[in-house]
N, C-alpha and C. Protein backbone atom coordinates (compact mmCIF):
# COMPACT_ATOMS: atom_id res chain seq x y z
N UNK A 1 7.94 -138.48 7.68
CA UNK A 1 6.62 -138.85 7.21
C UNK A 1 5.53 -138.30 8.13
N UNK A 2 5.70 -138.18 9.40
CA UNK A 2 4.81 -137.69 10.54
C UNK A 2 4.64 -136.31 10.15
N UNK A 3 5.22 -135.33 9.53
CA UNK A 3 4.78 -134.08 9.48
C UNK A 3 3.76 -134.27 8.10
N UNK A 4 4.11 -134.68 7.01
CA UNK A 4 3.52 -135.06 5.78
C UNK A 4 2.12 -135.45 5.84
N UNK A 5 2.36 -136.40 7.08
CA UNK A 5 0.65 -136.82 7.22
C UNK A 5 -0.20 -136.29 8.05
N UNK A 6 0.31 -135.38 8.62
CA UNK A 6 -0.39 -134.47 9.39
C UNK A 6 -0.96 -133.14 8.08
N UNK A 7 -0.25 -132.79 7.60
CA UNK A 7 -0.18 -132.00 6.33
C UNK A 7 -1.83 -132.57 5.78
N UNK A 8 -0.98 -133.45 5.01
CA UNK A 8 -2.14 -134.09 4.43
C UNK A 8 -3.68 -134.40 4.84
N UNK A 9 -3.48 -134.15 6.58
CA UNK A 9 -5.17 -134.82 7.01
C UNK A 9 -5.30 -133.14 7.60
N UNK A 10 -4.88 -132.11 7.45
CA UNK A 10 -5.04 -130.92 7.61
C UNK A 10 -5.80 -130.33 6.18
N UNK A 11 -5.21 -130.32 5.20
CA UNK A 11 -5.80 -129.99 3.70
C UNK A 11 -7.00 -130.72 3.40
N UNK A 12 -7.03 -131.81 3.86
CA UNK A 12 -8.23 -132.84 3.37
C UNK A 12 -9.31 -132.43 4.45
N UNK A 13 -9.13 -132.15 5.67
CA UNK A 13 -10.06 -131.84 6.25
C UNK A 13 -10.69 -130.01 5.77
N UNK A 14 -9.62 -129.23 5.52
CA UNK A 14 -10.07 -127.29 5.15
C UNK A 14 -10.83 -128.22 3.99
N UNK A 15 -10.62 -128.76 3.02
CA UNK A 15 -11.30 -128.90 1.82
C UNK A 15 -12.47 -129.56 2.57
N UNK A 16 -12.86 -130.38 2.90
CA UNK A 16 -14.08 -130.96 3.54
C UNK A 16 -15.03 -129.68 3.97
N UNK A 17 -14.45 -128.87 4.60
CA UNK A 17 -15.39 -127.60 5.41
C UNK A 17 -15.49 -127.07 4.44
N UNK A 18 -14.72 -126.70 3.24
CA UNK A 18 -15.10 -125.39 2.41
C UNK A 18 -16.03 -125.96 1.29
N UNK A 19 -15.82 -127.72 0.94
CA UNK A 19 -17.04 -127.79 -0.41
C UNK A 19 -17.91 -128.37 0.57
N UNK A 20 -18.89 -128.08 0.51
CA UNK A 20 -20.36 -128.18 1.22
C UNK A 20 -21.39 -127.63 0.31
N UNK A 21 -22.46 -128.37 0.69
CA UNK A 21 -23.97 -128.20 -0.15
C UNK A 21 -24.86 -127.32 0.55
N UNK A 22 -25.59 -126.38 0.06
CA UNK A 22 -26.62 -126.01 1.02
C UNK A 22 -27.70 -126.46 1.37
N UNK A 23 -28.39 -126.76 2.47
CA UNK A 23 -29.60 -127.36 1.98
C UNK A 23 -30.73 -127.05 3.53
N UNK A 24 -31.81 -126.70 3.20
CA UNK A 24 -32.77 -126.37 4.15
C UNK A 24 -33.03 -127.49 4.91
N UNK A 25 -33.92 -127.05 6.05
CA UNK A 25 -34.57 -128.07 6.66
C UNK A 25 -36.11 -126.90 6.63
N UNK A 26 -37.16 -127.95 6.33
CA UNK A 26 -38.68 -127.44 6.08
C UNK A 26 -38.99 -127.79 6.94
N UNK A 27 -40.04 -126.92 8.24
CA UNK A 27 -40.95 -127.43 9.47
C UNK A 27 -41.66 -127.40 8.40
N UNK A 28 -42.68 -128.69 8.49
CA UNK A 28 -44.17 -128.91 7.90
C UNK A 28 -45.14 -128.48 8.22
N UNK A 29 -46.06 -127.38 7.66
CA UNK A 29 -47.23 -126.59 7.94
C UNK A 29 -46.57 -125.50 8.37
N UNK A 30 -45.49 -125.27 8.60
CA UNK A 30 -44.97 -123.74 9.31
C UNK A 30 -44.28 -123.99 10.77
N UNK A 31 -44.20 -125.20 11.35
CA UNK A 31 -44.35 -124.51 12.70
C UNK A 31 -43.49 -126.00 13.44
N UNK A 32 -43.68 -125.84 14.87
CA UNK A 32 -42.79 -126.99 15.70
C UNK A 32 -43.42 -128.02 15.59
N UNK A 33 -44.67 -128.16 16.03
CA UNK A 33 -45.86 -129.27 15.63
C UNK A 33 -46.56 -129.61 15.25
N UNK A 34 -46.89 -129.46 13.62
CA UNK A 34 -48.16 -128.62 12.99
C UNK A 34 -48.35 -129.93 11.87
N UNK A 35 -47.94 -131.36 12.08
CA UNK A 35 -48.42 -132.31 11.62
C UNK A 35 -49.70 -132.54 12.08
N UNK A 36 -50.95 -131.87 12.03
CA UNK A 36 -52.33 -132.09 12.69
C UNK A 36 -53.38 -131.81 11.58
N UNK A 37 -54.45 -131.72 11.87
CA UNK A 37 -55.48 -131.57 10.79
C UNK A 37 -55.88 -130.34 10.83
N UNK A 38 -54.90 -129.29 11.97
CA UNK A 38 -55.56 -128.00 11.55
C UNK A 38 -54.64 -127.29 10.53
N UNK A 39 -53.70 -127.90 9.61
CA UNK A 39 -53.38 -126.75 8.94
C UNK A 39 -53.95 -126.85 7.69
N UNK A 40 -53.57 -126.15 6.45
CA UNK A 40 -53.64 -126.23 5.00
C UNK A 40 -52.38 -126.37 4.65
N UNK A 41 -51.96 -128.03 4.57
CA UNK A 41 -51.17 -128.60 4.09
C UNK A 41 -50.27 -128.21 2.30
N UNK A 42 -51.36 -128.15 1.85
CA UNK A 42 -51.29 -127.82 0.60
C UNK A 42 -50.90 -126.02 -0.31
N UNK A 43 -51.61 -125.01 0.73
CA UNK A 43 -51.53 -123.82 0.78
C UNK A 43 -49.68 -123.80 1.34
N UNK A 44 -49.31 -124.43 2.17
CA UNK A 44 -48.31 -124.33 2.87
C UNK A 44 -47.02 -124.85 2.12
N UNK A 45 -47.30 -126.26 1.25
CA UNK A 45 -46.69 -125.82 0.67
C UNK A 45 -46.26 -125.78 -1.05
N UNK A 46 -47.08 -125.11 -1.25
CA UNK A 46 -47.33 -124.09 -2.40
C UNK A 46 -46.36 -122.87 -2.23
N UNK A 47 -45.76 -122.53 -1.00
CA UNK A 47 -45.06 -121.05 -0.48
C UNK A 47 -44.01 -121.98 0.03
N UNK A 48 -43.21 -122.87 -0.23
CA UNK A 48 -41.90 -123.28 -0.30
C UNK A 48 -41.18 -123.60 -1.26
N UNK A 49 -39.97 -123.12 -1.51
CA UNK A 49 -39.35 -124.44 -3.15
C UNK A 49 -38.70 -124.60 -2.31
N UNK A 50 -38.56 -126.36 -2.56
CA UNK A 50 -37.86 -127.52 -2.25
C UNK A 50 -36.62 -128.22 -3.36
N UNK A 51 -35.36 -128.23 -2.31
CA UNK A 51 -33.85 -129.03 -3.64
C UNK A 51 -33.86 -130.05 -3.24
N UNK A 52 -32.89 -130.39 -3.81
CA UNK A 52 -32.48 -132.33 -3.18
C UNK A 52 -31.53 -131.64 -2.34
N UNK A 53 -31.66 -132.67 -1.24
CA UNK A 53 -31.14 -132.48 -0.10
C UNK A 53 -31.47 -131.79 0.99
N UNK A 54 -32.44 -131.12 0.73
CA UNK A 54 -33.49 -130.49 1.38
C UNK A 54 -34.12 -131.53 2.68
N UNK A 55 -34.39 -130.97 4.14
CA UNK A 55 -34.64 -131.97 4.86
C UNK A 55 -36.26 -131.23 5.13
N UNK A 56 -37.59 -132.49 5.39
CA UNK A 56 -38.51 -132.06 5.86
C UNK A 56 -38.72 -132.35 7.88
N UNK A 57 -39.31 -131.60 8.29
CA UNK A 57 -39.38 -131.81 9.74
C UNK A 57 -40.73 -131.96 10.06
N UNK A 58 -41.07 -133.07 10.79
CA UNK A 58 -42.91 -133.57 10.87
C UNK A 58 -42.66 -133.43 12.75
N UNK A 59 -43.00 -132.59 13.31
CA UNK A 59 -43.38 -132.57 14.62
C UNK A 59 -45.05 -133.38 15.04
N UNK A 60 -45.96 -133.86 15.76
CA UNK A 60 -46.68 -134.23 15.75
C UNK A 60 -47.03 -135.32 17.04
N UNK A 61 -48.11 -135.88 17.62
CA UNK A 61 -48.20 -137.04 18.07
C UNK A 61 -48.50 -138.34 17.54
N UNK A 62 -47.31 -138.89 17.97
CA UNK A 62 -47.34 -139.85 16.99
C UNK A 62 -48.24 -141.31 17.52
N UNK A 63 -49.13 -141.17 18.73
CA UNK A 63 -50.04 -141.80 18.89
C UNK A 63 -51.68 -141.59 18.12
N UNK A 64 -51.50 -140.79 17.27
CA UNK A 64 -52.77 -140.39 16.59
C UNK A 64 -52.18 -139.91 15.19
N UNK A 65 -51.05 -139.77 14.97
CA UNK A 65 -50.70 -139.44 13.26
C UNK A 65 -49.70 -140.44 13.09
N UNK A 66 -49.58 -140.57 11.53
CA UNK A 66 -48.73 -140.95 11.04
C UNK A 66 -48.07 -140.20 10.08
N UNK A 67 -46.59 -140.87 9.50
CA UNK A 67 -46.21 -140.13 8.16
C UNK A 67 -46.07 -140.93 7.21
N UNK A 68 -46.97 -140.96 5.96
CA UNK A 68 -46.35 -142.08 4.73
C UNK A 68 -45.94 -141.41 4.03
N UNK A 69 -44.94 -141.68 2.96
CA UNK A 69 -44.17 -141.01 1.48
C UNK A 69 -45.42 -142.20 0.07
N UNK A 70 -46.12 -141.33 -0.42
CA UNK A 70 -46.65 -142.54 -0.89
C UNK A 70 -46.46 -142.33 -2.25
N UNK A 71 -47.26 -143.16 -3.96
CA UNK A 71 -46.80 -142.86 -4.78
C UNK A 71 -48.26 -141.67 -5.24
N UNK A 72 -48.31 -141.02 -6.14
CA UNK A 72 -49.21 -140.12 -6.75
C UNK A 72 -50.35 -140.81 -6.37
N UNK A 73 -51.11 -141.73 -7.11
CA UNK A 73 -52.42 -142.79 -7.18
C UNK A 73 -53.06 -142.96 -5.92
N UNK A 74 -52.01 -143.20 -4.54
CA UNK A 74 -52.12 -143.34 -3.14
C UNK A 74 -52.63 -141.94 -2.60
N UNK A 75 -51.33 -140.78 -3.03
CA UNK A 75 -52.17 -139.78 -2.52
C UNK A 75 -53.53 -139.17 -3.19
N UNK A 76 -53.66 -139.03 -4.14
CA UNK A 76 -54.97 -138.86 -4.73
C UNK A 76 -56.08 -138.93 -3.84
N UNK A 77 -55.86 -140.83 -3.73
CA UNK A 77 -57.09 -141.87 -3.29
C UNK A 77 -57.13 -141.78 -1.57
N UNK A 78 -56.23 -141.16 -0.60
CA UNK A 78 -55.63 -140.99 0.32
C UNK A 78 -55.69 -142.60 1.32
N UNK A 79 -54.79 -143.46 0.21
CA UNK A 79 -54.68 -145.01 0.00
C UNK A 79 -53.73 -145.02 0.91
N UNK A 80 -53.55 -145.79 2.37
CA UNK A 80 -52.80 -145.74 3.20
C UNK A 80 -52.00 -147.10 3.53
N UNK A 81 -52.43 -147.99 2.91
CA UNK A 81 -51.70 -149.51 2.80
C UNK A 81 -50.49 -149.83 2.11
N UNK A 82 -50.29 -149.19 1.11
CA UNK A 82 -49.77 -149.46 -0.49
C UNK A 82 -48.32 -147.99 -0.07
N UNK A 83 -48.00 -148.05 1.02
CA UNK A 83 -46.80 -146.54 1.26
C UNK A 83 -45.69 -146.97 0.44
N UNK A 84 -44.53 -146.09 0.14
CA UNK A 84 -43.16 -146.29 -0.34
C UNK A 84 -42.19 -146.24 1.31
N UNK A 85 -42.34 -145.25 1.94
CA UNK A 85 -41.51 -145.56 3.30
C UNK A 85 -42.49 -145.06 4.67
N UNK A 86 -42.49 -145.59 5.71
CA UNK A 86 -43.24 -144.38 6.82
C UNK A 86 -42.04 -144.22 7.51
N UNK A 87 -42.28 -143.00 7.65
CA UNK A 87 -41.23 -141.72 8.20
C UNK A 87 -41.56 -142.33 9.62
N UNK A 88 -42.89 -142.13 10.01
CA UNK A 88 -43.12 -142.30 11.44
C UNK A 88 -42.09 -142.77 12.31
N UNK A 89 -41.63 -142.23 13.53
CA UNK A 89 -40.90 -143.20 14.17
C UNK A 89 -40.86 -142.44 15.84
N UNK A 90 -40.84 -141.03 15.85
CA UNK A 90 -41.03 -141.02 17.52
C UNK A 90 -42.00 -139.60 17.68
N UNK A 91 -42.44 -138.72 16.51
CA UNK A 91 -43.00 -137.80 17.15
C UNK A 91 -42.05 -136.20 16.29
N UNK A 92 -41.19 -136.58 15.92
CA UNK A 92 -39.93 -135.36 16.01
C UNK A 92 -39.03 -136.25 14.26
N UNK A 93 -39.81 -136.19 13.64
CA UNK A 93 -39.62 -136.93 12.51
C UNK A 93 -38.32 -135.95 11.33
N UNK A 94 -37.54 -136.63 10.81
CA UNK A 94 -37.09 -135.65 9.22
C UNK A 94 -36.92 -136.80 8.03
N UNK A 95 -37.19 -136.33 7.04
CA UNK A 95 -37.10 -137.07 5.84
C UNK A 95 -36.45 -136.18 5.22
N UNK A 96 -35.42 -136.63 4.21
CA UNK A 96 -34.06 -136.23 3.48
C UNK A 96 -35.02 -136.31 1.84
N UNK A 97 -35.00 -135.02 1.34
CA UNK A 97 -35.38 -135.23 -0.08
C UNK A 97 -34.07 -135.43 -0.91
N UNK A 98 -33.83 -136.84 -1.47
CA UNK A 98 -32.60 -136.79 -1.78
C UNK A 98 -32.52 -136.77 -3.77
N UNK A 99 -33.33 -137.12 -4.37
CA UNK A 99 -33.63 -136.76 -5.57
C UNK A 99 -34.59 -135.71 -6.20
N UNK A 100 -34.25 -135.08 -7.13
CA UNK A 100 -35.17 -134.07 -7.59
C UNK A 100 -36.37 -134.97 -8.41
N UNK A 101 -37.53 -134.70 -7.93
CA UNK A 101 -38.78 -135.30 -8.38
C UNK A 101 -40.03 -134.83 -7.90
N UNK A 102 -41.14 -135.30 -7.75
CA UNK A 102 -42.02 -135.18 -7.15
C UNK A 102 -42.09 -136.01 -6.06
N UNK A 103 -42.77 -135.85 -4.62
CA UNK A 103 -42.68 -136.52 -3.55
C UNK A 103 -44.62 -136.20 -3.17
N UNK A 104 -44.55 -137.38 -2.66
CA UNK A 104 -46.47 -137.05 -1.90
C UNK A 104 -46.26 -137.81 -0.52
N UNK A 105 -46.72 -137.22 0.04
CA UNK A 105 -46.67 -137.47 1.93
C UNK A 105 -48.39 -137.34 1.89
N UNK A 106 -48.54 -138.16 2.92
CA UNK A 106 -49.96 -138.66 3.80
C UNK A 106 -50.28 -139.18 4.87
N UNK A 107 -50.96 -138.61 5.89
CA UNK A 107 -50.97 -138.92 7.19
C UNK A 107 -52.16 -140.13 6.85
N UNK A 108 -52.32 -141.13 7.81
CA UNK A 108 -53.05 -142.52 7.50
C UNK A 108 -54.14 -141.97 8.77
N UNK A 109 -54.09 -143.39 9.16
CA UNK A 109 -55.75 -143.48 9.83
C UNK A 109 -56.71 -142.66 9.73
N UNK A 110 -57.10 -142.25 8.52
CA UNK A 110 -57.94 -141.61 8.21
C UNK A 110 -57.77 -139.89 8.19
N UNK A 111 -56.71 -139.49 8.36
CA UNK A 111 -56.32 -138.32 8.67
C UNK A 111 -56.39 -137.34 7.27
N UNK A 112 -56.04 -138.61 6.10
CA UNK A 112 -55.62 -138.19 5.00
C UNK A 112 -56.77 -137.57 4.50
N UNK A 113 -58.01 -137.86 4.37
CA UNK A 113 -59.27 -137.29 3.78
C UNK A 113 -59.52 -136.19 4.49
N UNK A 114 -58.82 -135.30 5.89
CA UNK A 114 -59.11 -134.79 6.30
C UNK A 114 -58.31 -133.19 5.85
N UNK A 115 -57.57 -133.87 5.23
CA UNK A 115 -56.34 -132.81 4.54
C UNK A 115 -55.35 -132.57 5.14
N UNK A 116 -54.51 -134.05 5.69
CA UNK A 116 -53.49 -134.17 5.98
C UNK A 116 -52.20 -135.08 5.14
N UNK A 117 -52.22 -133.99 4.03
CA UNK A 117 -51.52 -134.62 2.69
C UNK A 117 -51.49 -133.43 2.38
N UNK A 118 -49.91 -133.82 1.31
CA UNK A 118 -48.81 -133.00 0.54
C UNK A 118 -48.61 -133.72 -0.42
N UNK A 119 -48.47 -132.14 -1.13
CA UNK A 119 -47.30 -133.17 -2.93
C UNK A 119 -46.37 -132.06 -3.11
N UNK A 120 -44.80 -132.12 -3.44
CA UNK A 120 -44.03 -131.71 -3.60
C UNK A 120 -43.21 -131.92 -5.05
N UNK A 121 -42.84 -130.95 -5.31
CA UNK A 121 -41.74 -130.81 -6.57
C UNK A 121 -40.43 -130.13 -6.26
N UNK A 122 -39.51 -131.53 -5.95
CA UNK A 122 -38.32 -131.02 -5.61
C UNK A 122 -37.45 -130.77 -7.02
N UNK A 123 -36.75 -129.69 -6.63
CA UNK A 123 -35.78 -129.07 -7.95
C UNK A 123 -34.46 -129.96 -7.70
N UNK A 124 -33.50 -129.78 -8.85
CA UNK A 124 -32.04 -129.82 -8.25
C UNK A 124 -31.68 -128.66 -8.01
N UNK A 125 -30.60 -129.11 -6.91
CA UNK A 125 -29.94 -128.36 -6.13
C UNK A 125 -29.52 -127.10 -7.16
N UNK A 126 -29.70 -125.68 -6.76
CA UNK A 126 -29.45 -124.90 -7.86
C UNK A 126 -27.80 -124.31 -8.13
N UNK A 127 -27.63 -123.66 -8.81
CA UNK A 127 -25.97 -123.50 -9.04
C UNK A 127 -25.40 -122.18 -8.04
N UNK A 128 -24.19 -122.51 -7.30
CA UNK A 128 -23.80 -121.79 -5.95
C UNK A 128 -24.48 -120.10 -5.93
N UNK A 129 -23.92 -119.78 -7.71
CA UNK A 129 -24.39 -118.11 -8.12
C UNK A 129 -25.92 -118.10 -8.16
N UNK A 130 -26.62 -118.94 -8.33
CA UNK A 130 -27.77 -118.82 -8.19
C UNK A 130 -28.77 -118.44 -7.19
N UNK A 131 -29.18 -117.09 -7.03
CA UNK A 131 -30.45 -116.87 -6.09
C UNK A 131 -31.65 -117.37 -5.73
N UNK A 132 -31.72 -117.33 -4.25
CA UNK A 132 -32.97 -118.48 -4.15
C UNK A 132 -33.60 -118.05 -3.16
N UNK A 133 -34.64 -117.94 -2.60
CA UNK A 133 -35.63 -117.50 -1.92
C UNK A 133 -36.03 -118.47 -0.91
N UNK A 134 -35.05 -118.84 0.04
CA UNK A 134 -35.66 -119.74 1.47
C UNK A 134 -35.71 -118.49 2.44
N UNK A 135 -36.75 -117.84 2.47
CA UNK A 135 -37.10 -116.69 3.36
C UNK A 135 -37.73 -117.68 4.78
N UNK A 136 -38.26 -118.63 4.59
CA UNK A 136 -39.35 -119.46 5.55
C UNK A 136 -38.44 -120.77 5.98
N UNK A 137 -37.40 -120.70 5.52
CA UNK A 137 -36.64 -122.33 5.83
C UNK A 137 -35.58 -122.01 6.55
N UNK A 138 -34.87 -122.33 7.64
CA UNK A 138 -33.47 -122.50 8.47
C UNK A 138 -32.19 -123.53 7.47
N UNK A 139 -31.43 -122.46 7.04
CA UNK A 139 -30.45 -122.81 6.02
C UNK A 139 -29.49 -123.63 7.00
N UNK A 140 -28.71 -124.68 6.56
CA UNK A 140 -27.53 -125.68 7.15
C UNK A 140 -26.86 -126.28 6.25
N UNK A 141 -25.52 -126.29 6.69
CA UNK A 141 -24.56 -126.76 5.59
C UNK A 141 -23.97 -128.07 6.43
N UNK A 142 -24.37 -129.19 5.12
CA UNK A 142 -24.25 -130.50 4.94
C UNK A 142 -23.14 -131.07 3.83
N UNK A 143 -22.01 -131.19 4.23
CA UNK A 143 -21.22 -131.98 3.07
C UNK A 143 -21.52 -132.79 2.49
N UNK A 144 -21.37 -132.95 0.59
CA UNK A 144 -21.89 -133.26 -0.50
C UNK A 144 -21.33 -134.87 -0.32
N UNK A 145 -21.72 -135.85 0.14
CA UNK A 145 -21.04 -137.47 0.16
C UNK A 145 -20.25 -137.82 -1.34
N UNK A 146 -20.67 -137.47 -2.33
CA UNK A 146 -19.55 -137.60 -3.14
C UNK A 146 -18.61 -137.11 -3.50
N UNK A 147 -18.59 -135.91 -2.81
CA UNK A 147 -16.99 -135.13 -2.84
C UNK A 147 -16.77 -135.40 -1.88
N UNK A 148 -17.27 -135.81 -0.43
CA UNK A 148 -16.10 -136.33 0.84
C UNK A 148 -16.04 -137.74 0.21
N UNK A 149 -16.49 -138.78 -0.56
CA UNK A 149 -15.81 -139.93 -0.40
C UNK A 149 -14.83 -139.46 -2.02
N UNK A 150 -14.97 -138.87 -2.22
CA UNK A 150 -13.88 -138.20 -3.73
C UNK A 150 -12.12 -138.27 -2.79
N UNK A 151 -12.51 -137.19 -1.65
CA UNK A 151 -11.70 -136.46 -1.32
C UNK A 151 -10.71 -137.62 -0.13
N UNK A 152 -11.44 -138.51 0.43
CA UNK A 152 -11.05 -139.60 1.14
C UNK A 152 -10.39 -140.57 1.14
N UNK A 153 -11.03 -140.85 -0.70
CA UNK A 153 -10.35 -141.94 -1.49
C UNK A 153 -8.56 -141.56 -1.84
N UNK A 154 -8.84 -140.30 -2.50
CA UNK A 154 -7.38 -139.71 -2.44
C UNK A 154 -6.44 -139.49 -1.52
N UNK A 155 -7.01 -139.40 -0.55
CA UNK A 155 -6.39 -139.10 1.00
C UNK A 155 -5.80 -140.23 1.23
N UNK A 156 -6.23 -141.87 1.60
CA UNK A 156 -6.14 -142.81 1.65
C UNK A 156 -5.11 -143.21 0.27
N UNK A 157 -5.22 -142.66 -0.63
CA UNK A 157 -4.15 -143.28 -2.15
C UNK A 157 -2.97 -143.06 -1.34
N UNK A 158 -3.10 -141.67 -1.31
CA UNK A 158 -1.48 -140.65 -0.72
C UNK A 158 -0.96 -140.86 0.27
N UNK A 159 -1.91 -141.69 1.22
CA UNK A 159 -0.80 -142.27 2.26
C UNK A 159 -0.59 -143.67 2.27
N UNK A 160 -0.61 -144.55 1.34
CA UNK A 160 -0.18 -145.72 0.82
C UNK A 160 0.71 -145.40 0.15
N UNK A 161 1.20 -144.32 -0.62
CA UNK A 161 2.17 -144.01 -1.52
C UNK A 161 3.84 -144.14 -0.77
C-alpha cells in the first residue's frame, strides 16, 4: 500500500501544477505607489482588461489614503460611508477580482473628488486558446480552487478505498 500512496499523492500533485488559471496582478495607476492624487485614475484604467481572478495592487500611504470597493451610486457621488469592503490595511494592499462584473474603487477623505476613483469591467476568465493582451500586467499562475478541491476530494476517496 506504501508504494500506491505515494503513487497516488505524486499524480495528484503533477495534476495540481499542470491545471492552473492565469491571472494578472494590476499595479494601480501604473506603478509601485501611485495610489495618490497625481495620477489619471480613470485614463489608466481604460488601457487594462481585467478577468476574474485578476489581482489589483494599491501601493500608497496609508496615513493619508484609503481604499474603498464601493457600489456605482457611491462612486458617482464619491460617497465614502456607505463602502462594500476597505481594502485598506498596511500601505502594500491587493484585492482579488473574483467575479466577472463591474467593480468601483474610491479613495475617502476627500481624496475621491480629487480623482482618486476607478470603475472597472471585469470579463470572465477567457478560454486557454484565447488571445489576450496583458502587455502592462505581470502574469502568475494561481490554481483554480475548484479543481484542487475536485482533485483532493478524489484523492482522499482513493485512499479510504
Amino acid at each position: 500500500m506504501g508504494k500506491n500512496l505515494w503513487a497516488l499523492i505524486y499524480v495528484t500533485m503533477m495534476i495540481l501544477i499542470i491545471v492552473e488559471v492565469e491571472s494578472s496582478l494590476h499595479r494601480v495607476g501604473g506603478g509601485r505607489y501611485t495610489w495618490n492624487s497625481d495620477v489619471n485614475f480613470s485614463d489608466w484604467a481604460n488601457h487594462q482588461r481585467f478577468y476574474s481572478g485578476d489581482w489589483l495592487y494599491f501601493g500608497f500611504n496609508r496615513t493619508r489614503h484609503n481604499i474603498l470597493q464601493v457600489n456605482k451610486s457611491s462612486y458617482e457621488q464619491c460617497v465614502d460611508n456607505d463602502y462594500i469592503f476597505n481594502i485598506t490595511r498596511g500601505g502594500r494592499d491587493v484585492f482579488q477580482l473574483l467575479e466577472p462584473k463591474p467593480y468601483y474603487f474610491i479613495c475617502g477623505r476627500g481624496y475621491c473628488h480629487k480623482g482618486m476613483k476607478f470603475a472597472i469591467n471585469v470579463l470572465p476568465q477567457p478560454s486557454p486558446s484565447a488571445p489576450t493582451n496583458l502587455a502592462s500586467t505581470t502574469t502568475h499562475l494561481i490554481p483554480s480552487n475548484a479543481i484542487t478541491a475536485a482533485i483532493l476530494i478524489f484523492t482522499f476517496k482513493a485512499l479510504l478505498l
